[in-house]
N, C-alpha and C. Protein backbone atom coordinates (compact mmCIF):
# COMPACT_ATOMS: atom_id res chain seq x y z
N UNK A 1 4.27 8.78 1.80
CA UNK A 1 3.10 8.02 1.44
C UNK A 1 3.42 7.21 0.17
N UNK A 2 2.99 5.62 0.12
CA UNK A 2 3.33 5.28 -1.03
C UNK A 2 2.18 5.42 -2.13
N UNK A 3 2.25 4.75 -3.29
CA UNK A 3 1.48 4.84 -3.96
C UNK A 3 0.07 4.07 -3.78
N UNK A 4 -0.01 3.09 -3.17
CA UNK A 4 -0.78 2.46 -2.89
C UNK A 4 -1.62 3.21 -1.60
N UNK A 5 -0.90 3.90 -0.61
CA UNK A 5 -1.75 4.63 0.09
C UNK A 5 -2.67 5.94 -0.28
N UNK A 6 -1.72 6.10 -1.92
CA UNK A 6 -2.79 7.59 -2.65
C UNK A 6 -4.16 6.92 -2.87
N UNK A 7 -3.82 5.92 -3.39
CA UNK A 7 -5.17 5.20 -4.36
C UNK A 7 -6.31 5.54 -3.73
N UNK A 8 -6.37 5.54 -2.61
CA UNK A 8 -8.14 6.02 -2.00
C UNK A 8 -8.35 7.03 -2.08
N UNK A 9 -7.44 8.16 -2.14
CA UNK A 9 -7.34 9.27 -2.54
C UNK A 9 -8.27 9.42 -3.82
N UNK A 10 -7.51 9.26 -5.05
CA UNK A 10 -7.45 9.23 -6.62
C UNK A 10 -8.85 8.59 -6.80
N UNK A 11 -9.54 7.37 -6.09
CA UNK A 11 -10.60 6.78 -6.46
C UNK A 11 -11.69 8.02 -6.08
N UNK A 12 -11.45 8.75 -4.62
CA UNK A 12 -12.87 9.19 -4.07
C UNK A 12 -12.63 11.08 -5.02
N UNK A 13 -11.30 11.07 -5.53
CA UNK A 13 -11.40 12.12 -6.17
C UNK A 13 -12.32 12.02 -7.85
N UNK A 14 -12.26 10.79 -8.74
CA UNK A 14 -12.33 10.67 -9.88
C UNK A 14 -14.04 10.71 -9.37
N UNK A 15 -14.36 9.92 -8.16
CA UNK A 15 -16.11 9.60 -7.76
C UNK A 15 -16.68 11.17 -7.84
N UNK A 16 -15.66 11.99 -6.95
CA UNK A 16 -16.23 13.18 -6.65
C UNK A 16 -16.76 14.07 -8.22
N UNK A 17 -15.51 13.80 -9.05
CA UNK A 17 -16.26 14.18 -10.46
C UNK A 17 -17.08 13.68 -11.68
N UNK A 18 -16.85 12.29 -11.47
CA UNK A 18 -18.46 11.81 -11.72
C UNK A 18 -19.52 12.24 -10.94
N UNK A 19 -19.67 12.70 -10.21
CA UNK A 19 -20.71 12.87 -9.00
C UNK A 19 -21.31 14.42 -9.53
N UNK A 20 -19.92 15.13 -9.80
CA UNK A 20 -20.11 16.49 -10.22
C UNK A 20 -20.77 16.72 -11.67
N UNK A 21 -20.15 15.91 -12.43
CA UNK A 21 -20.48 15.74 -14.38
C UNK A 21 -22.42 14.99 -14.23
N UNK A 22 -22.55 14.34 -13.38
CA UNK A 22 -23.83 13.65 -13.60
C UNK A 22 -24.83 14.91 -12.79
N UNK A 23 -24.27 15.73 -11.58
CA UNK A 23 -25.12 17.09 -12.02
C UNK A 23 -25.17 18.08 -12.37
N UNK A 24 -24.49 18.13 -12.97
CA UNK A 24 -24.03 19.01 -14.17
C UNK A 24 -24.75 18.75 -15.72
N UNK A 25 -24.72 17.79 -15.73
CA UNK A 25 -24.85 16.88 -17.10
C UNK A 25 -25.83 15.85 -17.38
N UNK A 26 -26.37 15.62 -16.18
CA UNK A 26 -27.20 14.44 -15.54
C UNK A 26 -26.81 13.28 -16.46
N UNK A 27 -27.39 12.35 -17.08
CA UNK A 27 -26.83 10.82 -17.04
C UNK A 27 -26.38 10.96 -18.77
N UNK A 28 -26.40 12.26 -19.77
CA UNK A 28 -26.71 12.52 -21.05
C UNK A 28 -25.61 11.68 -21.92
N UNK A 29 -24.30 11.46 -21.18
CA UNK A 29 -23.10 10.63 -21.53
C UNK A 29 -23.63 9.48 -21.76
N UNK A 30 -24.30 8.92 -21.40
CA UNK A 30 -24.15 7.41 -21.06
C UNK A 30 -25.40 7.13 -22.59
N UNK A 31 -25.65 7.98 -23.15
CA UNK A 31 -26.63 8.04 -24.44
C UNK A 31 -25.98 8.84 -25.58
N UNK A 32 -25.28 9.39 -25.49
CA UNK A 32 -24.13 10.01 -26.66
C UNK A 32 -23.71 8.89 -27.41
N UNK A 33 -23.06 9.38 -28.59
CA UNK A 33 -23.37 8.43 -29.52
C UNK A 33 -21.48 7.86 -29.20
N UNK A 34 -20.88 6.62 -29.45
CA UNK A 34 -19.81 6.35 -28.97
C UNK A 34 -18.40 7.39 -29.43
N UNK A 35 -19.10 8.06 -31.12
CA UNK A 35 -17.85 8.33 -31.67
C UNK A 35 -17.91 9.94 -31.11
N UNK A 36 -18.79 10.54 -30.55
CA UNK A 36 -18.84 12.34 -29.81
C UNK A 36 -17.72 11.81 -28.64
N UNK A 37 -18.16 10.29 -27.96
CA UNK A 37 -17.03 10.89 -26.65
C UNK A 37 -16.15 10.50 -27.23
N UNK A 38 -15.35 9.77 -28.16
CA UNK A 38 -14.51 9.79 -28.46
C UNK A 38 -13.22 10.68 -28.65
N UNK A 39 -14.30 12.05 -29.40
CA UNK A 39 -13.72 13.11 -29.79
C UNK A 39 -13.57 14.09 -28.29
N UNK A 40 -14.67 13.68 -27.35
CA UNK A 40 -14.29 14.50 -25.80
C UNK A 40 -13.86 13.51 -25.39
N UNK A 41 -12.38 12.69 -25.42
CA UNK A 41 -11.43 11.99 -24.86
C UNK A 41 -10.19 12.76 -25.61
N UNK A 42 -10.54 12.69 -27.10
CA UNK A 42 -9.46 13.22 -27.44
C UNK A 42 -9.03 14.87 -27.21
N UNK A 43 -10.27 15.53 -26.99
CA UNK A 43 -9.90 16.76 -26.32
C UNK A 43 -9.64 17.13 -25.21
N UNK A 44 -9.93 16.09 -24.49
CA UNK A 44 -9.44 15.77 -22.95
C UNK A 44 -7.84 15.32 -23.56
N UNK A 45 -7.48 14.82 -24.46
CA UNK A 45 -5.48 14.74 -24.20
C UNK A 45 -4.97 15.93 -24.44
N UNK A 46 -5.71 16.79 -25.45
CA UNK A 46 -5.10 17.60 -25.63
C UNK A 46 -5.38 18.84 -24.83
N UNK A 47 -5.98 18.62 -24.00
CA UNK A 47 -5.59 19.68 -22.34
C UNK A 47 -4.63 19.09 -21.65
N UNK A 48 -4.72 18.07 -21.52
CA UNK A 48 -3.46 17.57 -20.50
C UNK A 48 -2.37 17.68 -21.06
N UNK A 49 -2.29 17.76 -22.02
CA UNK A 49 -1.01 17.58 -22.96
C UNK A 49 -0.85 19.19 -22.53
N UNK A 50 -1.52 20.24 -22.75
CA UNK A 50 -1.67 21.72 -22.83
C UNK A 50 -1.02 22.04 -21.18
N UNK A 51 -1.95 21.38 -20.41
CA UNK A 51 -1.46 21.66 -19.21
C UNK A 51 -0.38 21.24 -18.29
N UNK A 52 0.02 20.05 -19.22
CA UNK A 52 1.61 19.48 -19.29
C UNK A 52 2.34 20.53 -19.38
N UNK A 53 2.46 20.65 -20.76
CA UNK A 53 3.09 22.18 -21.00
C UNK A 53 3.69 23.20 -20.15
N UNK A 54 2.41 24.03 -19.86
CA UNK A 54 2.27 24.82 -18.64
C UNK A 54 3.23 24.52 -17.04
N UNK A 55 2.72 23.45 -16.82
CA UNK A 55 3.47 22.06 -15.67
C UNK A 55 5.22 22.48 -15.96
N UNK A 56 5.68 21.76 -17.04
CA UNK A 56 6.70 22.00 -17.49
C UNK A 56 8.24 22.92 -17.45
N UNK A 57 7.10 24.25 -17.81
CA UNK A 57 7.45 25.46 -18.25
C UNK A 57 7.90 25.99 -17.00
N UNK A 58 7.09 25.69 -15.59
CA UNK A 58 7.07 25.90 -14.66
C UNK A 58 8.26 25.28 -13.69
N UNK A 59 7.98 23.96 -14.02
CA UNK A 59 9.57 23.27 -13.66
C UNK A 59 10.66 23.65 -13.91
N UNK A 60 10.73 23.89 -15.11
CA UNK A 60 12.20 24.29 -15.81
C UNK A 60 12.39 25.40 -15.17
N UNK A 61 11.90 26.93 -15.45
CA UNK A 61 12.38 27.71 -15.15
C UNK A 61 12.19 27.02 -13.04
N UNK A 62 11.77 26.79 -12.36
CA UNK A 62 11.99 26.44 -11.01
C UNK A 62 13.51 25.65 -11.01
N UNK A 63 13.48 24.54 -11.66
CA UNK A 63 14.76 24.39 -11.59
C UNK A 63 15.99 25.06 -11.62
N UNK A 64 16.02 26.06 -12.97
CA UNK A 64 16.76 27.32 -12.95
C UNK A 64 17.45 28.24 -12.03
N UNK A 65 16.22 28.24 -11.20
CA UNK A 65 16.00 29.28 -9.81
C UNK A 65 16.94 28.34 -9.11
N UNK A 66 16.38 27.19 -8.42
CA UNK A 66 17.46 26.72 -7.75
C UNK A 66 18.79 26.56 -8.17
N UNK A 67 19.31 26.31 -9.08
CA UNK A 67 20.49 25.89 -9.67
C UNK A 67 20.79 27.53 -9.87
N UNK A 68 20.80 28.63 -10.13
CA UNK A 68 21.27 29.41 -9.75
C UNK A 68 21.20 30.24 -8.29
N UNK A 69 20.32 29.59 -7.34
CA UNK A 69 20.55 29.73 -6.18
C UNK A 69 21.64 29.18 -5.50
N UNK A 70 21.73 27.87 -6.12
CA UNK A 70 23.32 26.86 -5.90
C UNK A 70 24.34 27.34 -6.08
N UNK A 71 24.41 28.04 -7.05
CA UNK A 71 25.78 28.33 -7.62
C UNK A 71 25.68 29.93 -6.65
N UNK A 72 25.22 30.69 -6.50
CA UNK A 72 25.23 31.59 -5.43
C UNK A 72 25.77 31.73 -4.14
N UNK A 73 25.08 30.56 -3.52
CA UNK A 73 25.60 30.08 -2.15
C UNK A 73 26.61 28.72 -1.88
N UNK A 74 26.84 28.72 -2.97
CA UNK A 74 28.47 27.89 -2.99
C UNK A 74 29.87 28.58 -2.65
């Protein structure tokens, strides 16, 4: 799949959580004062950044695994 075929994907996923935050939250964002979401953007990087991490941590040691699976069955 290329990237252009995710995109409808990614759009009806981001809708699905606006959809979810407005009942959850009903419309209260859109009246917050500019510099609060600011600060819930910036705590939104620093989960992703967090869950990067995590992501990561996970790769590496996976990589590991294989590359000593390689060298095993060589």
């Amino acid at each position: 799949m290329t990237t252009f075929e995710n995109f409808d994907d990614f759009v009806a996923a981001v809708a699905a959580r606006l959809e979810q935050g407005r009942r959850e939250y009903s419309d209260v964002s859109f009246h917050r004062p500019p510099v609060e979401l600011v600060d819930e953007v910036a705590q939104e990087c620093l989960d992703l950044a967090g869950w990067g991490f995590v992501l990561w941590c996970r790769v590496r040691d996976l990589k590991k695994r294989v590359e000593s699976s390689e060298v095993r069955n060589s």
